[in-house]
Protein backbone atom coordinates (compact mmCIF):
# COMPACT_ATOMS: atom_id res chain seq x y z
CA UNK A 1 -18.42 -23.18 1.04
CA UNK A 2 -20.74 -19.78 0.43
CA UNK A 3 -22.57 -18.79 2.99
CA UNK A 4 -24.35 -15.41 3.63
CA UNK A 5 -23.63 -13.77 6.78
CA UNK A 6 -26.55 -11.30 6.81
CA UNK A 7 -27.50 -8.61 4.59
CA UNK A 8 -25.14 -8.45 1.52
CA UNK A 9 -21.71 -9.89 3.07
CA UNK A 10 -20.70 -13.67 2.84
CA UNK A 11 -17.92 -15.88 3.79
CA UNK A 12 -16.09 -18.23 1.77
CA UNK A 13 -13.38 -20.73 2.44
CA UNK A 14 -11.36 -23.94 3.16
CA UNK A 15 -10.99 -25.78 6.36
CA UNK A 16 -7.68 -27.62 7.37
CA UNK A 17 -7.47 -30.54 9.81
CA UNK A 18 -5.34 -30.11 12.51
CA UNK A 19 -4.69 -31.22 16.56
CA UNK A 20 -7.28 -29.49 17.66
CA UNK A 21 -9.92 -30.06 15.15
CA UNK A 22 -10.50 -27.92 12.17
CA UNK A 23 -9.09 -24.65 11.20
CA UNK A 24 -11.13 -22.39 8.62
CA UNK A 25 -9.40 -19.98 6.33
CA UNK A 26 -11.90 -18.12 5.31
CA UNK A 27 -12.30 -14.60 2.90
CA UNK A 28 -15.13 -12.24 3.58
CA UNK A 29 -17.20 -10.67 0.63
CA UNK A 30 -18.89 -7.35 1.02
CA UNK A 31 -20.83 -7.50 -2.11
CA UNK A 32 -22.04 -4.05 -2.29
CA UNK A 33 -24.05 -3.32 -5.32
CA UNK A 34 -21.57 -2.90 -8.40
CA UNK A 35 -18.97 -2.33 -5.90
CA UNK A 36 -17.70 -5.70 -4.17
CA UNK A 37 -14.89 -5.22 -1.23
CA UNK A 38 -12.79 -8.35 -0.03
CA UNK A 39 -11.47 -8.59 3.43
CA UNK A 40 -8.71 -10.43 3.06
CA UNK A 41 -7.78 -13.11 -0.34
CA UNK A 42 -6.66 -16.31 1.49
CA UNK A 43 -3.92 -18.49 1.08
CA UNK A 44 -2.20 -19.30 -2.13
CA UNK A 45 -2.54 -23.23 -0.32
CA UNK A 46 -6.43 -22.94 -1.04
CA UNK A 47 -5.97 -21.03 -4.15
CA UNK A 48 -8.48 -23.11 -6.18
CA UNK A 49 -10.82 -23.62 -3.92
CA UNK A 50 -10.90 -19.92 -2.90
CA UNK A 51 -10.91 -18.30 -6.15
CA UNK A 52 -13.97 -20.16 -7.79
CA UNK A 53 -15.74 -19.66 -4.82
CA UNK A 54 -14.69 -15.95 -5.79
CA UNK A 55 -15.89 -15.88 -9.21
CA UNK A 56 -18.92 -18.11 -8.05
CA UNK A 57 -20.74 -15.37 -5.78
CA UNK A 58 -19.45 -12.48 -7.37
CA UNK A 59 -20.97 -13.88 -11.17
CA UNK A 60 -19.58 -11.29 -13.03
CA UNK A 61 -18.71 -8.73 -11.15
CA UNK A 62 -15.04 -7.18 -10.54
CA UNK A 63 -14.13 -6.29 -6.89
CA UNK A 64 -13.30 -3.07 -6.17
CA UNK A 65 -11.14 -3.46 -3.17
CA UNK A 66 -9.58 -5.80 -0.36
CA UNK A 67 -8.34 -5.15 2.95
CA UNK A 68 -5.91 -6.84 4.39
CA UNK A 69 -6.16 -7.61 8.08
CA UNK A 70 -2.74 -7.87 8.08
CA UNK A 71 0.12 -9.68 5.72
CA UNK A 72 0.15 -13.29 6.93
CA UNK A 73 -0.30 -15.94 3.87
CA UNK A 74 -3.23 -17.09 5.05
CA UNK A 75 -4.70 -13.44 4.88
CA UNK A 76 -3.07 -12.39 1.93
CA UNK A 77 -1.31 -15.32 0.22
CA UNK A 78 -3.91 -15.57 -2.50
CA UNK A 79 -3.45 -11.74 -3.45
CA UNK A 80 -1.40 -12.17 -6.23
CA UNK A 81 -3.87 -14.48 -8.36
CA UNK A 82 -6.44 -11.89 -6.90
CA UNK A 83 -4.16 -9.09 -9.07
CA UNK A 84 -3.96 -11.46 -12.20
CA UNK A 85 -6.87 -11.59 -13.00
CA UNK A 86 -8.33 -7.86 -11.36
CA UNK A 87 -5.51 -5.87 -12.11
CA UNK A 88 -6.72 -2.92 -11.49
CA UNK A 89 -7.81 -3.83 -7.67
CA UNK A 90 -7.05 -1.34 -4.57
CA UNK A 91 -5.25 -2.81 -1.59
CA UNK A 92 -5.81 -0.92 1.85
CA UNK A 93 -3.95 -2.08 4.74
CA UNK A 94 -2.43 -0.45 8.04
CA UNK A 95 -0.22 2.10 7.65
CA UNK A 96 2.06 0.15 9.95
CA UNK A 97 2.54 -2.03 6.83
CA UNK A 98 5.00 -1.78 4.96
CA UNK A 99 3.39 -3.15 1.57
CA UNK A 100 6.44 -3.58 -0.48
CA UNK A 101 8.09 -5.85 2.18
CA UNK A 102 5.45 -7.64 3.70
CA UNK A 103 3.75 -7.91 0.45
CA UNK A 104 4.67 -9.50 -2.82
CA UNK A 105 5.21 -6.38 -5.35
CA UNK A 106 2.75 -7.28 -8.11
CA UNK A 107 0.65 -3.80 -7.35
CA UNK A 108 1.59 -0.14 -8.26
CA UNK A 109 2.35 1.01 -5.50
CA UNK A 110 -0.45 3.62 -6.39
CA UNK A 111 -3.05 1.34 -5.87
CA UNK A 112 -2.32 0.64 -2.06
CA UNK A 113 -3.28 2.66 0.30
CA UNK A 114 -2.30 3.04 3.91
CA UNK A 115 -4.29 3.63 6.48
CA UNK A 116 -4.49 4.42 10.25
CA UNK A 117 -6.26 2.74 13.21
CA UNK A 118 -9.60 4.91 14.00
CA UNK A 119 -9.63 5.89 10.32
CA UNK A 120 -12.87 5.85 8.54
CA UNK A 121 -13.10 5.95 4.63
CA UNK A 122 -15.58 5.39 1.59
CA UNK A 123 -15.14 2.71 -0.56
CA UNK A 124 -17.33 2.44 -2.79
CA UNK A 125 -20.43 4.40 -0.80
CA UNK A 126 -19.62 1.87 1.55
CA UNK A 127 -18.32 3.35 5.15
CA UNK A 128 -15.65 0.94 6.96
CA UNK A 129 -13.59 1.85 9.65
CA UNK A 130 -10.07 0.34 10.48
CA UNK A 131 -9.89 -0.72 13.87
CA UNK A 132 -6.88 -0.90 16.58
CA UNK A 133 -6.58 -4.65 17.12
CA UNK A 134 -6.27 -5.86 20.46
CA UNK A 135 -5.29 -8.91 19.36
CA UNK A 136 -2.15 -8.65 17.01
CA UNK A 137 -0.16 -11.79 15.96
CA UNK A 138 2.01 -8.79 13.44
CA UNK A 139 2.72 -5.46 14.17
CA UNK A 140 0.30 -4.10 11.45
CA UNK A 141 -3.03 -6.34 12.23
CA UNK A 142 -5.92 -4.58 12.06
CA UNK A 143 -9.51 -5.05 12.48
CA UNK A 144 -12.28 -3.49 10.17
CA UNK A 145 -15.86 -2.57 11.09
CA UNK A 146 -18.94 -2.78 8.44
CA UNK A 147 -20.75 0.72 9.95
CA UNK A 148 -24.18 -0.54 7.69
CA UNK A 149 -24.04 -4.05 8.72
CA UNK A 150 -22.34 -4.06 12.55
CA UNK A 151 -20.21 -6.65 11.37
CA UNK A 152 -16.58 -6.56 12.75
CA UNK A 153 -13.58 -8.01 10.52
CA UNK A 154 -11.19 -9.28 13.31
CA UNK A 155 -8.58 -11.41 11.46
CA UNK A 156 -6.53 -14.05 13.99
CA UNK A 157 -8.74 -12.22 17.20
CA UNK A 158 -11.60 -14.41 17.88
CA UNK A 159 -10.02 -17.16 15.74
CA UNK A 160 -11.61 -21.11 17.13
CA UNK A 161 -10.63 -24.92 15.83
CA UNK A 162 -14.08 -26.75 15.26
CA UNK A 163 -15.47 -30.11 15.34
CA UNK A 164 -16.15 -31.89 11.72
CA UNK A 165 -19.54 -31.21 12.93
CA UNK A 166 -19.38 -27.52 13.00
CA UNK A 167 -18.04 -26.85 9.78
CA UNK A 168 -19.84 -23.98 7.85
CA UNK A 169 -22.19 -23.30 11.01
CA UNK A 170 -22.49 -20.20 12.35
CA UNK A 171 -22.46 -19.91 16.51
CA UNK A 172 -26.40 -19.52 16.16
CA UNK A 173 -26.41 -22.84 14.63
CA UNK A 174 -24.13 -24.25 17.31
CA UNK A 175 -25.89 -25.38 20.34
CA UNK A 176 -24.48 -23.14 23.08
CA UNK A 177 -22.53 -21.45 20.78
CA UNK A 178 -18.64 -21.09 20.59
CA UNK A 179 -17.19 -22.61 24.11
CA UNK A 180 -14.47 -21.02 25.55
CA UNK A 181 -11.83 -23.84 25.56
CA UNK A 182 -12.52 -23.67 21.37
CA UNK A 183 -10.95 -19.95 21.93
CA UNK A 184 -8.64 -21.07 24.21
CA UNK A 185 -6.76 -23.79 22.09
CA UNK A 186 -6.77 -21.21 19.22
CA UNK A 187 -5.33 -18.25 20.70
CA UNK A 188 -2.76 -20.36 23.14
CA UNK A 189 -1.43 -21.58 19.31
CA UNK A 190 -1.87 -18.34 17.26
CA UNK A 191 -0.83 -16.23 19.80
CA UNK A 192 2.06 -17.30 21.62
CA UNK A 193 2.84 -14.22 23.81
CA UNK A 194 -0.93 -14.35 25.68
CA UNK A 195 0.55 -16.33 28.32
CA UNK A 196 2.62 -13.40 29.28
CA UNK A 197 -0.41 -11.18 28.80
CA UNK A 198 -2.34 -9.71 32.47
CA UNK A 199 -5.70 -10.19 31.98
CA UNK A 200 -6.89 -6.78 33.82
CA UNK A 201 -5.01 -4.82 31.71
CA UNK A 202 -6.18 -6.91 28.29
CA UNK A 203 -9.74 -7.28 29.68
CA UNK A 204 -10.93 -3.10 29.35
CA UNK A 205 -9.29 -2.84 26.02
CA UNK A 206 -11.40 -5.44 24.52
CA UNK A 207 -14.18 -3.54 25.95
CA UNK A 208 -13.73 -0.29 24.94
CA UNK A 209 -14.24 -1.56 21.29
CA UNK A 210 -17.45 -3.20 21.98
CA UNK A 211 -18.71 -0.33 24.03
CA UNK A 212 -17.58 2.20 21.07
CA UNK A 213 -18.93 0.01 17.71
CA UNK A 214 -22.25 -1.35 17.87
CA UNK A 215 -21.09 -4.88 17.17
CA UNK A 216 -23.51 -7.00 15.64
CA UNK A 217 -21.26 -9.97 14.42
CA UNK A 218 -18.05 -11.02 15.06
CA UNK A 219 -15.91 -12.42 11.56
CA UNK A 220 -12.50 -14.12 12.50
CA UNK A 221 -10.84 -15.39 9.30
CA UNK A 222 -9.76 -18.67 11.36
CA UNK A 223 -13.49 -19.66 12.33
CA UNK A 224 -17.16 -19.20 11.18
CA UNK A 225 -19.02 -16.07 11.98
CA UNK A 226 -19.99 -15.37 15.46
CA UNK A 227 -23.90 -13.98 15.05
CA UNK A 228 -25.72 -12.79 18.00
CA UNK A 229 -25.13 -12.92 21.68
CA UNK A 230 -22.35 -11.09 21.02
CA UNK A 231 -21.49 -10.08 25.28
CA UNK A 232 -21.50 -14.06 26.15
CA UNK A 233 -18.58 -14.22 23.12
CA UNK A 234 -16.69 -11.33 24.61
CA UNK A 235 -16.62 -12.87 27.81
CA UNK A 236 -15.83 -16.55 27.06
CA UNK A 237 -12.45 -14.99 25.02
CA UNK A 238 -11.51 -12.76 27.87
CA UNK A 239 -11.85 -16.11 29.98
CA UNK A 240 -9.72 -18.42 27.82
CA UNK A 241 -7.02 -15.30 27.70
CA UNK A 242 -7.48 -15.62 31.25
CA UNK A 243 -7.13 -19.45 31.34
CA UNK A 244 -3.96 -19.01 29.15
CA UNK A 245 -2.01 -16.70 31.30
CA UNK A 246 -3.05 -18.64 34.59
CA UNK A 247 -1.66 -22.03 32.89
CA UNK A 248 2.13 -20.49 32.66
């Protein structure tokens, strides 16, 4: 499913049933004039799927780059079909990751680049920033902010399971938006340490990137985009982390 986010970025991806309802694996596409930039390929599960969506919106085009959130298959599973058939595609992931271990080697090692939380580059005339992730599932997650469209790349952080009925909607398009036990149920599965985690120690880090990026939108890979009301969101995940640490 294509959908556009706002301005020129658009998600694409498969959803997979599971206990709690559905789980999206999704790939963002910046598409950025003649210069596309993927945040993160997908899983080689949804390879299909995933790549003619791919091929569908870009129509021609070649991407330029993809960042990696971090090296999980469902984030980069799909890269290797990604290099087939773009050979000459740059990789940039954190440079807590170490690219030849946690990543199949089917890249020069030239082409991927390392980078550091807080950095900000130019890809493309594009500006992103890598961000330190406050939610990490691997040592080397990392979030990535879109400075032109306020749109924040936060791989497994902010991940939610969905109803059949929310499938491809945005949290505008929800009524009420994303609920907090949707969070809950995600992160108490993705991130199994949380219930170890104190909240008022959690709680100011999450702020401090909200009150440093002017956050328009919210992009986990493991659920639609969050667009708009962007505080309420904040707040309903710092309650289900909450919720998860007072249920041990």
């Amino acid at each position: 499913m294509i959908r556009n986010i706002v301005g020129d970025v658009y998600q694409i991806g498969e959803y997979v049933e599971g206990s709690y309802g559905y789980e999206a694996v999704l790939v963002y596409v910046i598409m950025n004039e003649q210069h596309p930039i993927l945040i993160d390929c997908g899983s080689q599960l949804h390879r299909t799927g995933i790549m003619q969506e791919i091929n569908s919106l870009l129509a021609g085009r070649t991407p330029e780059y993809i960042f990696l959130t971090h090296s999980e298959l469902p984030h980069a599973g799909n890269l290797q079909q990604v290099a087939k058939q773009w050979p000459n595609i740059k990789v940039i992931v954190s440079n807590v990751m170490l690219p030849y271990i946690e990543i199949a080697p089917i890249l020069p090692l030239s082409q991927i680049t390392s980078e550091a939380a807080g950095k900000t580059i130019n890809v493309g005339g594009r500006t992103l920033k890598f961000v330190f992730a406050t939610l990490k599932d691997q040592p080397g997650s990392q979030w990535v902010f879109d400075a032109q469209t306020g749109v924040l790349f936060t791989g497994d952080g902010f991940g939610y399971y969905q109803s059949a009925e929310q499938i491809g909607k945005f949290s505008d398009e929800v009524e009420g938006g994303i609920r907090e036990i949707q969070f809950r149920d995600y992160h108490r599965t993705a991130f199994h340490f949380l219930r170890w985690v104190l909240p008022e120690k959690f709680n100011p880090d999450l702020d401090a990137i909200f009150a440093q990026l002017p956050v328009k939108i919210i992009a986990p890979i493991h659920g639609d985009a969050i667009r708009g009301d962007i505080p309420t969101h904040v707040a309903r995940l710092k309650q289900a982390v909450a919720n998860i640490r007072n249920a041990v």
